[in-house]
C-alpha atoms as a PDB file:
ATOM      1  CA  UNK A   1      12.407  -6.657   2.515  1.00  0.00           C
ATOM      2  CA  UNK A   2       9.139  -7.198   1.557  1.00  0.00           C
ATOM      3  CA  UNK A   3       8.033 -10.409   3.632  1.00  0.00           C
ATOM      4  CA  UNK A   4       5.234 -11.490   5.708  1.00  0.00           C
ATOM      5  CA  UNK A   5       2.124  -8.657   6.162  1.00  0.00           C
ATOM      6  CA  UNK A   6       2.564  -5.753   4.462  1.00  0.00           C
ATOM      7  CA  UNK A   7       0.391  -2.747   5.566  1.00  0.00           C
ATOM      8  CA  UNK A   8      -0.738   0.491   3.641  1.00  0.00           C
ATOM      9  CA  UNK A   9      -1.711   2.662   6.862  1.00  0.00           C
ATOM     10  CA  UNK A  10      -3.951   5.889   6.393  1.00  0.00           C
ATOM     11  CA  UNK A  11      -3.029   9.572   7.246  1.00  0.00           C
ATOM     12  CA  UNK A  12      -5.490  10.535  10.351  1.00  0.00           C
ATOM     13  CA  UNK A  13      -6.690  14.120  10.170  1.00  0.00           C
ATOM     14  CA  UNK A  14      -8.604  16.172  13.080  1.00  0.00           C
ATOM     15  CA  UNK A  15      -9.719  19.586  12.434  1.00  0.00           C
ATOM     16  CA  UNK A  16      -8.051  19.393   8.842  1.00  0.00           C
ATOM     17  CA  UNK A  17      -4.774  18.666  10.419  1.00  0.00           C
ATOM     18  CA  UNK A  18      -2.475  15.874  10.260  1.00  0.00           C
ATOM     19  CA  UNK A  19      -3.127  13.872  13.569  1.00  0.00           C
ATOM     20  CA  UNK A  20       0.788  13.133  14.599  1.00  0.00           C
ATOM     21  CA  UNK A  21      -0.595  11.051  17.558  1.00  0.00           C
ATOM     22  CA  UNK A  22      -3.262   8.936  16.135  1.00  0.00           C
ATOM     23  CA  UNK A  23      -0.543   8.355  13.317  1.00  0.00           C
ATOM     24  CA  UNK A  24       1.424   7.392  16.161  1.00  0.00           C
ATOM     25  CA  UNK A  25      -0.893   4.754  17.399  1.00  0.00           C
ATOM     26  CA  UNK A  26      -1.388   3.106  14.234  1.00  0.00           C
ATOM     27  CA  UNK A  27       1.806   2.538  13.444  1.00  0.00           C
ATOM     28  CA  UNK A  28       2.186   0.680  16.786  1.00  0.00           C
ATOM     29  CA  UNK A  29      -1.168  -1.036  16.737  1.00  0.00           C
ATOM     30  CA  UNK A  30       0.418  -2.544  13.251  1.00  0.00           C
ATOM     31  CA  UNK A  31       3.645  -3.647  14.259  1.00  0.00           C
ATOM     32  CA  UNK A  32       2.158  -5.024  17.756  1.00  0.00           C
ATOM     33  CA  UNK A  33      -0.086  -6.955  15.825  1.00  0.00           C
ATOM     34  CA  UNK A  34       1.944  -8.604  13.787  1.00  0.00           C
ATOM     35  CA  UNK A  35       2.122  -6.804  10.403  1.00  0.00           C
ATOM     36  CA  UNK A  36       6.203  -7.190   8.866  1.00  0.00           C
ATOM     37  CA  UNK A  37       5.899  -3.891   7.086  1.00  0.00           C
ATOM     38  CA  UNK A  38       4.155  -0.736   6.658  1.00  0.00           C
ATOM     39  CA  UNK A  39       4.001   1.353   4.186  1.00  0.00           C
ATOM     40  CA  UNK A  40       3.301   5.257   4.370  1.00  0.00           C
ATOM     41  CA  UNK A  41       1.896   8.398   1.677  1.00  0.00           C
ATOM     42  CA  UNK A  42       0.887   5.777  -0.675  1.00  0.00           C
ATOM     43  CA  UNK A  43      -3.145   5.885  -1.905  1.00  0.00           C
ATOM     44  CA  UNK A  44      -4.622   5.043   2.022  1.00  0.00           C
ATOM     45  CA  UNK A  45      -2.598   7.083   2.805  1.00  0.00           C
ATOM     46  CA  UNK A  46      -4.471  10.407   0.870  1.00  0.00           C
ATOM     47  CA  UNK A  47      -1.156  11.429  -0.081  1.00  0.00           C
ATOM     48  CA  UNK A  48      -2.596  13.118  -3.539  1.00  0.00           C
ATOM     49  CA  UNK A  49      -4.078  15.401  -1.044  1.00  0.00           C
ATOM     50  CA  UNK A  50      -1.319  16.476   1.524  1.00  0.00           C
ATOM     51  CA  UNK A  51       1.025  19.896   0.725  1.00  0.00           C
ATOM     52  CA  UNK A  52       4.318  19.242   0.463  1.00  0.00           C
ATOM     53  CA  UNK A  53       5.322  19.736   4.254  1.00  0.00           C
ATOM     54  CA  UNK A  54       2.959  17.477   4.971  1.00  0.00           C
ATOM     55  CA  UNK A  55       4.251  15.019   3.150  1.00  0.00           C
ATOM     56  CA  UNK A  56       8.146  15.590   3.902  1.00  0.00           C
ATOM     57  CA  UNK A  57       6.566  15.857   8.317  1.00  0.00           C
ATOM     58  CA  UNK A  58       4.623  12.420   7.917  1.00  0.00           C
ATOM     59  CA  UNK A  59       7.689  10.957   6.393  1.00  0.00           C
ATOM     60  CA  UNK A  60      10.115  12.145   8.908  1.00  0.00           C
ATOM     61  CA  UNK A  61       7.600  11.228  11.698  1.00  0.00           C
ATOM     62  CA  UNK A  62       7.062   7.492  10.243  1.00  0.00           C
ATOM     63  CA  UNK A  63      10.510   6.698  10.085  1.00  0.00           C
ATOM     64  CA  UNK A  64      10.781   8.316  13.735  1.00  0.00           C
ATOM     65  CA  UNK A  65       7.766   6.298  15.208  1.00  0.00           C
ATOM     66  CA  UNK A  66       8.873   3.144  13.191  1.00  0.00           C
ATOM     67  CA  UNK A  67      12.148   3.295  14.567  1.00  0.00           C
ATOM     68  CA  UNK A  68      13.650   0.458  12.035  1.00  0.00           C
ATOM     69  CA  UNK A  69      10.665  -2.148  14.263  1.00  0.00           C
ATOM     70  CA  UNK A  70       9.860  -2.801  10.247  1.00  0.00           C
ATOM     71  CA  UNK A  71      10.599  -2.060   7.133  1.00  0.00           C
ATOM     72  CA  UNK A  72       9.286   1.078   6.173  1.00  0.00           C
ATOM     73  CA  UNK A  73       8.093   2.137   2.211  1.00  0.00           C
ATOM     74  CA  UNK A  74       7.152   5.882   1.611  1.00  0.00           C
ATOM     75  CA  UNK A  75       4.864   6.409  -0.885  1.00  0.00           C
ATOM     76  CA  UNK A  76       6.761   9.010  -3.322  1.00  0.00           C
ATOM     77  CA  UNK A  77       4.872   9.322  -6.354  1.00  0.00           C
ATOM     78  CA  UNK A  78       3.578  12.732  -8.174  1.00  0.00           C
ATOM     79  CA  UNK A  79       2.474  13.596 -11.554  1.00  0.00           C
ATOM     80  CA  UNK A  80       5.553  14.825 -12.573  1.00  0.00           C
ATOM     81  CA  UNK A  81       8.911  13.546 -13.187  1.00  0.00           C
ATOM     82  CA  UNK A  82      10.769  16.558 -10.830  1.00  0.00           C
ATOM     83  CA  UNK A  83       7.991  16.099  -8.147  1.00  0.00           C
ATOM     84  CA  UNK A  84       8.582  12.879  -8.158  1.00  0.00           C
ATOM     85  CA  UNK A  85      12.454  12.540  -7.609  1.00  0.00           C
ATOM     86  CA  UNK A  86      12.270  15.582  -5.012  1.00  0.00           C
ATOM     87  CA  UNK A  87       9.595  13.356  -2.620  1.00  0.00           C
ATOM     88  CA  UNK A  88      12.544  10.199  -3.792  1.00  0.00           C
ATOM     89  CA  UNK A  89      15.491  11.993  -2.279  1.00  0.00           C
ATOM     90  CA  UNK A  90      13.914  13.786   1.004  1.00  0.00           C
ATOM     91  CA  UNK A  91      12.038  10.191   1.848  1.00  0.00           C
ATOM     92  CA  UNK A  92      16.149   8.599   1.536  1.00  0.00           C
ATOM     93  CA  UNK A  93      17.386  11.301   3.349  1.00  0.00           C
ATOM     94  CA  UNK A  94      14.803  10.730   6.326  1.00  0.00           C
ATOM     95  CA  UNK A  95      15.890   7.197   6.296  1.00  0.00           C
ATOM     96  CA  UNK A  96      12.902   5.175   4.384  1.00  0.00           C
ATOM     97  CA  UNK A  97      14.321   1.966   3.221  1.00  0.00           C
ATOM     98  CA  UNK A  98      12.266   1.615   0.260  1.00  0.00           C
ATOM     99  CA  UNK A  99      10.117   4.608  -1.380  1.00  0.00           C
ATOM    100  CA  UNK A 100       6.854   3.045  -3.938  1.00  0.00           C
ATOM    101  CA  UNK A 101       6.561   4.898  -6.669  1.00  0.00           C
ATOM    102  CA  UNK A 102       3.473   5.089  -8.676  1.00  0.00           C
ATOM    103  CA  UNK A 103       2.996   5.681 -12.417  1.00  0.00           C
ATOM    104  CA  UNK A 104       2.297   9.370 -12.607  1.00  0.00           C
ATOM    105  CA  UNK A 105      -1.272  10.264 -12.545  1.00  0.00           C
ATOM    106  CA  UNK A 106      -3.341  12.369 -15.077  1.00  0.00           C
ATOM    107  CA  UNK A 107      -0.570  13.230 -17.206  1.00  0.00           C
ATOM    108  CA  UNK A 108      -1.168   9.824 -18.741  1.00  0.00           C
ATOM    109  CA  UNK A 109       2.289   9.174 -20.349  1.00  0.00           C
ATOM    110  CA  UNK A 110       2.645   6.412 -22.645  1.00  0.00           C
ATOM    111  CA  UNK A 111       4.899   2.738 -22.299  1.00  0.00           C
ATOM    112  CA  UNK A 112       8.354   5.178 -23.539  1.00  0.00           C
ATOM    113  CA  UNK A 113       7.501   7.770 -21.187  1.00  0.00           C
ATOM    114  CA  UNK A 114       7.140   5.701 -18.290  1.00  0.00           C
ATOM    115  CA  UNK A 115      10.775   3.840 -19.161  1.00  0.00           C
ATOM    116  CA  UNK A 116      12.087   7.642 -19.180  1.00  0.00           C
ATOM    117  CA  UNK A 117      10.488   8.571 -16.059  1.00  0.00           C
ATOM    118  CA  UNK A 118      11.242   5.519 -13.754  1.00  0.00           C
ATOM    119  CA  UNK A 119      15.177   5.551 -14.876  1.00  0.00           C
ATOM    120  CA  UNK A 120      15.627   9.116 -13.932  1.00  0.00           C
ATOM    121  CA  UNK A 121      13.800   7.618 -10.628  1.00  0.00           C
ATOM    122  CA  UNK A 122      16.452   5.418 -10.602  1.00  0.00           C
ATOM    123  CA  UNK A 123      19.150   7.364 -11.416  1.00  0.00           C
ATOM    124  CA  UNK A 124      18.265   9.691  -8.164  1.00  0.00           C
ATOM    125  CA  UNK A 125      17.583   7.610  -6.279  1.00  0.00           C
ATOM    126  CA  UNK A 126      19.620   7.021  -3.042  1.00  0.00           C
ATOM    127  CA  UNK A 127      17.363   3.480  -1.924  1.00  0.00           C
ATOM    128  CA  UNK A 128      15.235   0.986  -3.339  1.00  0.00           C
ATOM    129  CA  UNK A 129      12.496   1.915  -5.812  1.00  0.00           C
ATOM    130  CA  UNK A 130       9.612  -0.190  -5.915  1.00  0.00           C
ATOM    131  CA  UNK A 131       7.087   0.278  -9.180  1.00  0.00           C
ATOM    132  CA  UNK A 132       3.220   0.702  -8.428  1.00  0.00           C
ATOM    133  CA  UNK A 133       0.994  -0.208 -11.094  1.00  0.00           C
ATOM    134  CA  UNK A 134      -2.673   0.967  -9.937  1.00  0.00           C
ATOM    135  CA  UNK A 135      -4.455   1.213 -13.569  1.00  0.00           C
ATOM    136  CA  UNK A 136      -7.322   2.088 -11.472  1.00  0.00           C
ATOM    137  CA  UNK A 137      -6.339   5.625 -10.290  1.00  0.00           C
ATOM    138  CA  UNK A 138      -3.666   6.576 -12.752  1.00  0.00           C
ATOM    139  CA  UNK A 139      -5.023   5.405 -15.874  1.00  0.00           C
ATOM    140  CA  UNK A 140      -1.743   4.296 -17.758  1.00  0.00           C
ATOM    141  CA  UNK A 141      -1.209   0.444 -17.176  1.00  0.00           C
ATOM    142  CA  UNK A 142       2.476  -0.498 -17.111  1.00  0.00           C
ATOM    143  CA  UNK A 143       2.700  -3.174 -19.771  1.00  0.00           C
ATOM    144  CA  UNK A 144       4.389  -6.093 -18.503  1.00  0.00           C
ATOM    145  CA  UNK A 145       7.451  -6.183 -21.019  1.00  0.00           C
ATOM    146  CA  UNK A 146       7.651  -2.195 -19.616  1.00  0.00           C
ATOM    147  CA  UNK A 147       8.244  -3.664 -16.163  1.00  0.00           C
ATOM    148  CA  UNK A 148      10.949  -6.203 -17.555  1.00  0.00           C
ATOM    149  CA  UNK A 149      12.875  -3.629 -18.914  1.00  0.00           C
ATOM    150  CA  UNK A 150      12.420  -1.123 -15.501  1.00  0.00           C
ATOM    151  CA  UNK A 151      13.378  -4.401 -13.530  1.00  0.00           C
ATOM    152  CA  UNK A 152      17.355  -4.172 -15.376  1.00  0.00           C
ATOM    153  CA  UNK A 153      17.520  -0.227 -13.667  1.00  0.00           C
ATOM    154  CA  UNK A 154      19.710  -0.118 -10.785  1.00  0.00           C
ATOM    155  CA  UNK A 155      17.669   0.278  -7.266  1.00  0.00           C
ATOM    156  CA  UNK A 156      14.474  -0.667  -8.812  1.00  0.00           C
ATOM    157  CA  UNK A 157      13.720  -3.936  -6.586  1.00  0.00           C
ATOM    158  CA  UNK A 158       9.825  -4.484  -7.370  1.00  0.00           C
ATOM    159  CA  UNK A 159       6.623  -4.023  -8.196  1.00  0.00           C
ATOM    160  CA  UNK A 160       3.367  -3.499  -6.408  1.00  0.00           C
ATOM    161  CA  UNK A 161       0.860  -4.845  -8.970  1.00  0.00           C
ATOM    162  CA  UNK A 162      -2.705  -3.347  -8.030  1.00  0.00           C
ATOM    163  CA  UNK A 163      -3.868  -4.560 -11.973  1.00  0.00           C
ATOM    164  CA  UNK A 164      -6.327  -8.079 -10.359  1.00  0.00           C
ATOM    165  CA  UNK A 165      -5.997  -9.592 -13.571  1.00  0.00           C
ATOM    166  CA  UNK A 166      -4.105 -12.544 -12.579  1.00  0.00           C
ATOM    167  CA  UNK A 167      -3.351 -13.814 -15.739  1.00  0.00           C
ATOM    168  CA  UNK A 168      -1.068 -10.399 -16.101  1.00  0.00           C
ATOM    169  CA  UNK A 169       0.701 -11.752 -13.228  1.00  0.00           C
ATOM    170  CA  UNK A 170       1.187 -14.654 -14.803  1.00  0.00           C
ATOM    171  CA  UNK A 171       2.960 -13.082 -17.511  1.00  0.00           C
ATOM    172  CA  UNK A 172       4.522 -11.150 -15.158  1.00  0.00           C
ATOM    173  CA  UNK A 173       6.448 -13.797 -12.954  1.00  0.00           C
ATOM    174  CA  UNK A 174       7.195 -15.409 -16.019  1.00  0.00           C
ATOM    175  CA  UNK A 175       9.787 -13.022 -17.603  1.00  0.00           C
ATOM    176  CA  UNK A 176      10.730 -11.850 -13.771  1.00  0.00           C
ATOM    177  CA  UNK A 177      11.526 -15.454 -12.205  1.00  0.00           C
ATOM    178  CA  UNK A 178      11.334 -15.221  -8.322  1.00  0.00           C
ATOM    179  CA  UNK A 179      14.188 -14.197  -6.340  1.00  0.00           C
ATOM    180  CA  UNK A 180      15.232 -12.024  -8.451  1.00  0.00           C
ATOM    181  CA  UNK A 181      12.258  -9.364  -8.573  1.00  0.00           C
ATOM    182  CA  UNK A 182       9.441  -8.509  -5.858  1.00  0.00           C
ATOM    183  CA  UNK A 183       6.718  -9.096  -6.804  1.00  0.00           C
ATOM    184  CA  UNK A 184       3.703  -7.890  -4.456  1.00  0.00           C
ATOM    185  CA  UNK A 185       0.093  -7.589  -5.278  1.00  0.00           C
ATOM    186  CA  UNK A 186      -1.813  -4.647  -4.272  1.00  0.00           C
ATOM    187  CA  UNK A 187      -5.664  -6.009  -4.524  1.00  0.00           C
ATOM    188  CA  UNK A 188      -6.387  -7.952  -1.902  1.00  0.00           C
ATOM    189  CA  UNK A 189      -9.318  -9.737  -3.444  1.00  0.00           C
ATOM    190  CA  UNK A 190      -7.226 -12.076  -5.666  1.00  0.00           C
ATOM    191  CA  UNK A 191      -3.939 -11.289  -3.444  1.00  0.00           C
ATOM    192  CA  UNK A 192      -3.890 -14.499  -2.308  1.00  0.00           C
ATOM    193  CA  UNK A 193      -4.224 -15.999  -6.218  1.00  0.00           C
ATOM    194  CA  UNK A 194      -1.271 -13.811  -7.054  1.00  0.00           C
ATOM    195  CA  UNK A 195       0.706 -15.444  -4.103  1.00  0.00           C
ATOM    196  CA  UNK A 196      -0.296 -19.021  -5.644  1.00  0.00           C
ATOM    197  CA  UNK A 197       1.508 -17.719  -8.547  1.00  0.00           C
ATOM    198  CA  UNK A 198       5.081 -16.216  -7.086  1.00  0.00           C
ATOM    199  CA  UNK A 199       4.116 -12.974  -5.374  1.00  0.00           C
ATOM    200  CA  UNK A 200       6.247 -12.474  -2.138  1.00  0.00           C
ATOM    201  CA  UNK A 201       2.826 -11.310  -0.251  1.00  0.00           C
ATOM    202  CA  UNK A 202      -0.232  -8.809  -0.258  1.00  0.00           C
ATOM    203  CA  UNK A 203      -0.156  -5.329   0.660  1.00  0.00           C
ATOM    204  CA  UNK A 204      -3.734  -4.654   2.330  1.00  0.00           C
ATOM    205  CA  UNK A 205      -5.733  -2.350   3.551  1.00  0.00           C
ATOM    206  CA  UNK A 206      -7.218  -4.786   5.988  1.00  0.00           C
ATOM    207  CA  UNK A 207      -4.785  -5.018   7.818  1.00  0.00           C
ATOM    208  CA  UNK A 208      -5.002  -2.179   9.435  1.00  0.00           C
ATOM    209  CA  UNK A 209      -7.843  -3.255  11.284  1.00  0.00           C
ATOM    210  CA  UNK A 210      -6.885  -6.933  11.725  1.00  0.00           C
ATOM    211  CA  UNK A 211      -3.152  -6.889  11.303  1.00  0.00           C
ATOM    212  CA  UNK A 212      -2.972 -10.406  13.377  1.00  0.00           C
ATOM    213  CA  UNK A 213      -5.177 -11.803  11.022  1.00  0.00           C
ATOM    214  CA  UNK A 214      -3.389 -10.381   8.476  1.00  0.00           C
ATOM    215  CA  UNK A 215       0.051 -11.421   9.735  1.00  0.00           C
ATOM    216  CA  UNK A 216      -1.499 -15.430  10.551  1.00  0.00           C
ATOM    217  CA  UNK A 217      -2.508 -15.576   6.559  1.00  0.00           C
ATOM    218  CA  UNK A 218       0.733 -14.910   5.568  1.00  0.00           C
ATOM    219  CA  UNK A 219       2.561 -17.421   8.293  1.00  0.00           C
ATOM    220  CA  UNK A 220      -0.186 -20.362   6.989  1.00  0.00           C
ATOM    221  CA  UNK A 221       1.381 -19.387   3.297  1.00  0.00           C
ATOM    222  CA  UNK A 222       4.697 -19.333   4.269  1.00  0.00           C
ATOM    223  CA  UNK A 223       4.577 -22.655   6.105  1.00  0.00           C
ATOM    224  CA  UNK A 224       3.112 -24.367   2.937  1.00  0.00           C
ATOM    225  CA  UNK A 225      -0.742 -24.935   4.569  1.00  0.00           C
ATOM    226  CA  UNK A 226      -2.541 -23.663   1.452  1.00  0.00           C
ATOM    227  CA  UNK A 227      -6.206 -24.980   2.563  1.00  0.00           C
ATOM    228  CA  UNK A 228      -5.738 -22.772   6.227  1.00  0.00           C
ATOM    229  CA  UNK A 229      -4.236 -19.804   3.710  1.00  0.00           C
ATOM    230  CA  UNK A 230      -7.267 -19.934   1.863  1.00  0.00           C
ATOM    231  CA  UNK A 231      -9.305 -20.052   4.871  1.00  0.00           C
ATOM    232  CA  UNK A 232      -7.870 -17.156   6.336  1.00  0.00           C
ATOM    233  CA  UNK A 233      -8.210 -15.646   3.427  1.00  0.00           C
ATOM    234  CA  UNK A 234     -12.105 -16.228   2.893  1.00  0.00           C
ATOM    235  CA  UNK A 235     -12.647 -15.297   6.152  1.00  0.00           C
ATOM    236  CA  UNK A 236     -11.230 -11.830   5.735  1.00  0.00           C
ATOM    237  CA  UNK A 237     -12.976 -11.167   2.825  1.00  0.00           C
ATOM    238  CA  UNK A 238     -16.144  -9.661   4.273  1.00  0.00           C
ATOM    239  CA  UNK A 239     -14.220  -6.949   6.051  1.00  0.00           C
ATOM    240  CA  UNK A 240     -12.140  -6.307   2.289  1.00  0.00           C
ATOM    241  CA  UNK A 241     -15.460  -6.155   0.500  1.00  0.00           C
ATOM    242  CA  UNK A 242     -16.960  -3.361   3.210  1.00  0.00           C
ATOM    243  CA  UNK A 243     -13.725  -1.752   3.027  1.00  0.00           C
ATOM    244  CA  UNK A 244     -13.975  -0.749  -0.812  1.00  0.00           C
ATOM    245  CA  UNK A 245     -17.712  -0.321  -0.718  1.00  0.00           C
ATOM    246  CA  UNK A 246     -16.528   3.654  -1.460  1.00  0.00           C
ATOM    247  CA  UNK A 247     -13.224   5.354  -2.260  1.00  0.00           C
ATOM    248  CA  UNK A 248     -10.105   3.938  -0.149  1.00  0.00           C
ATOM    249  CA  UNK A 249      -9.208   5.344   2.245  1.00  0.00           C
ATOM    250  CA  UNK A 250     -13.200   6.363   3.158  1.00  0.00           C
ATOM    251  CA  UNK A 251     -14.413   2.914   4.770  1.00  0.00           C
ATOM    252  CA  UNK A 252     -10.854   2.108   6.259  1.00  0.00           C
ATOM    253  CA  UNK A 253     -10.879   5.912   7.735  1.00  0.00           C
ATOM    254  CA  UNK A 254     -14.582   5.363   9.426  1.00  0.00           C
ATOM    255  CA  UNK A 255     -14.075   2.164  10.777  1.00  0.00           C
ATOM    256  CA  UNK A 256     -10.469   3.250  12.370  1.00  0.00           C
ATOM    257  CA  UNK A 257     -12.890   5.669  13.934  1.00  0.00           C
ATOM    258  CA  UNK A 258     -14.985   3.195  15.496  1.00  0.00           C
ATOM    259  CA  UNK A 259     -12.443   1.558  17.037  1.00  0.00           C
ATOM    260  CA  UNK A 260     -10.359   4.356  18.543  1.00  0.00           C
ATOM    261  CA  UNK A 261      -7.300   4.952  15.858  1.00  0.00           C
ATOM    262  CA  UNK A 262      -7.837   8.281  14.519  1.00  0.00           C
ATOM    263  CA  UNK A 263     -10.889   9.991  13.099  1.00  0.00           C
ATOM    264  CA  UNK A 264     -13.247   9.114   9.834  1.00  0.00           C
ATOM    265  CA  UNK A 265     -12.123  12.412   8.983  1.00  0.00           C
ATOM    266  CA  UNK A 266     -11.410  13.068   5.044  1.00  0.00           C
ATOM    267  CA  UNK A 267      -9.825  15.324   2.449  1.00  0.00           C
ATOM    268  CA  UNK A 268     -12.218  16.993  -0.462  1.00  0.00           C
ATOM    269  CA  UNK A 269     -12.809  16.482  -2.889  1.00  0.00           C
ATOM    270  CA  UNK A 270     -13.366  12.501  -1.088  1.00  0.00           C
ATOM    271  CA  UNK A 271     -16.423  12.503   1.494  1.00  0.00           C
ATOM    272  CA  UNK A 272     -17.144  10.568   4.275  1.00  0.00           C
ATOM    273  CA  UNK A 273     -19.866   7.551   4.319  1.00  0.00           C
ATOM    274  CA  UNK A 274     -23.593   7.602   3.639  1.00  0.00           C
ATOM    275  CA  UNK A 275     -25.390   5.694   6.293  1.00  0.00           C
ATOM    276  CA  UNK A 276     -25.918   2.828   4.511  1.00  0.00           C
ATOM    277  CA  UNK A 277     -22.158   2.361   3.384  1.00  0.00           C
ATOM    278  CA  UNK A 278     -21.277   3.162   7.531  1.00  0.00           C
ATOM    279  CA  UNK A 279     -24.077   0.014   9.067  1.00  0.00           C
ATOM    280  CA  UNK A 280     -21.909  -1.558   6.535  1.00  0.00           C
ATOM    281  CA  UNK A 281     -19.073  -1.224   7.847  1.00  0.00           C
ATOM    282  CA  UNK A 282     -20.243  -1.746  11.157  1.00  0.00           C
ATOM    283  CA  UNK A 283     -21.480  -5.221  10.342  1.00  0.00           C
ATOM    284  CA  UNK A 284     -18.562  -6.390   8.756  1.00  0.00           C
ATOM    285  CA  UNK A 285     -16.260  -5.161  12.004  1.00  0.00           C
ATOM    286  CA  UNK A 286     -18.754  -7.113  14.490  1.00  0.00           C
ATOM    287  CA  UNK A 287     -18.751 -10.185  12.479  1.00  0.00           C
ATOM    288  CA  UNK A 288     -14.496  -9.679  12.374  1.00  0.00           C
ATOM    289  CA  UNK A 289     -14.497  -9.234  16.144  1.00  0.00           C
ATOM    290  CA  UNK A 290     -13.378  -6.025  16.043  1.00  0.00           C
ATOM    291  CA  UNK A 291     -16.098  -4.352  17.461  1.00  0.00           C
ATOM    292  CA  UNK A 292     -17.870  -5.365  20.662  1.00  0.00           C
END
């Protein structure tokens, strides 16, 4: 499922509503460019931020607008155990083919409670569960011999490793030989390290702004030229660095803006750019080529 480009897209607001049509036309500025897979609600997304019928209306609308072009992966994390399997079953029942689920956030549970939480997941789940390990926003850090024992559930496929130590993902292909688990890294910085080491590709944020690019690093990779994969990837790495120069999804949201795909608009408690962080931004789209 997970092959080729994998894109986290953002949730375009105007007026503090969700913008169904710009939503629209980044899903099909994705898939036209070449990305393999999107994935919706997860953190680009601002789904931490959305009420509830928000979230079940952008996953109904995704799967709609998709139309099975691509995989699709609905974000379907919460902080809680019950939140968590309700967003599970209404993202199956729309027809997602794979919902991510993060470790919960804030309530901080430790290596037993996250074994406990991910197999009821599992057990309610209708489709594939894939893991999310972002240490970054949720604090807890799924230990690597937790994920071995998560990868024996039933329907739990993969993990989205956002941790960039690479020598966790060492460990991590090690006791979860390839074929047999996805692995897929979630920082695109050393994405391309993790792929040297077994992942099965990068989810980015950059590619919503140059999903060809995006889509050609992974083909290089793929086709065994490492030296044009590394290229590719050094090349991109301006845009990546702009892109977290403040809270994702701020950057990503502003420079969308610039080019026509929805607003720079944001949810409190995030803000948008100062001007500094926006020139940027700006500079690092002109020397992409996606800005005139």
């Amino acid at each position: 499922m997970l092959k080729g480009s994998q894109v986290a897209l953002s949730t375009p607001f105007k007026d503090g509503k969700v913008d169904e049509e710009a939503f629209h036309r980044l899903i099909d500025w994705n898939i036209d460019g070449g990305s393999a897979g999107l994935l919706v609600l997860g953190s680009t997304g601002e789904a931490a931020t959305l009420t509830l019928a928000e979230h079940h209306r952008l996953t109904e609308i995704a799967v709609e607008f998709t139309a099975g072009r691509v995989p699709l992966v609905v974000g379907a994390g919460a902080a809680s155990t019950e939140q968590t399997v309700a967003h599970v079953r209404h993202a199956a029942d729309a027809g997602a083919d794979a919902v991510l689920v993060v470790a919960p956030y804030y309530t901080k549970p430790n290596q037993r409670g996250l074994i406990e939480h991910f197999t009821a997941v599992s057990q309610a789940s209708p489709c594939p569960v894939i893991v999310y390990n972002n240490p970054g926003r949720c604090i807890v850090d799924i230990a690597v011999d937790t994920v071995a024992r998560l990868a024996e559930l039933p329907n739990i496929i993969g993990l989205k490793e956002s941790n960039p130590d690479v020598r966790r993902f060492i460990q991590l292909r090690e006791r979860l030989p390839k074929g047999e688990f996805l692995l897929v890294s979630g920082d695109e910085p050393t994405g391309l390290a993790f792929m040297a080491y077994g992942a099965d590709c990068i989810y980015s944020v950059a590619g919503n702004i140059l999903p060809g690019a995006m889509a050609q690093l992974h083909t290089y990779w793929d086709e065994g030229d490492a030296h044009a994969a590394t290229k590719a990837h050094l090349d991109l790495m301006p845009l990546v660095h702009a892109l977290y120069c403040d809270s994702n999804p701020v950057p990503l949201k502003y420079a969308l803006s610039l080019m026509g795909l929805g607003s720079a608009e944001v949810r409190l408690p995030l803000v948008g750019l100062t001007e500094d962080k926006r020139e940027m931004v700006r500079t690092a789209l002109r020397e992409a080529g996606a800005l005139a």
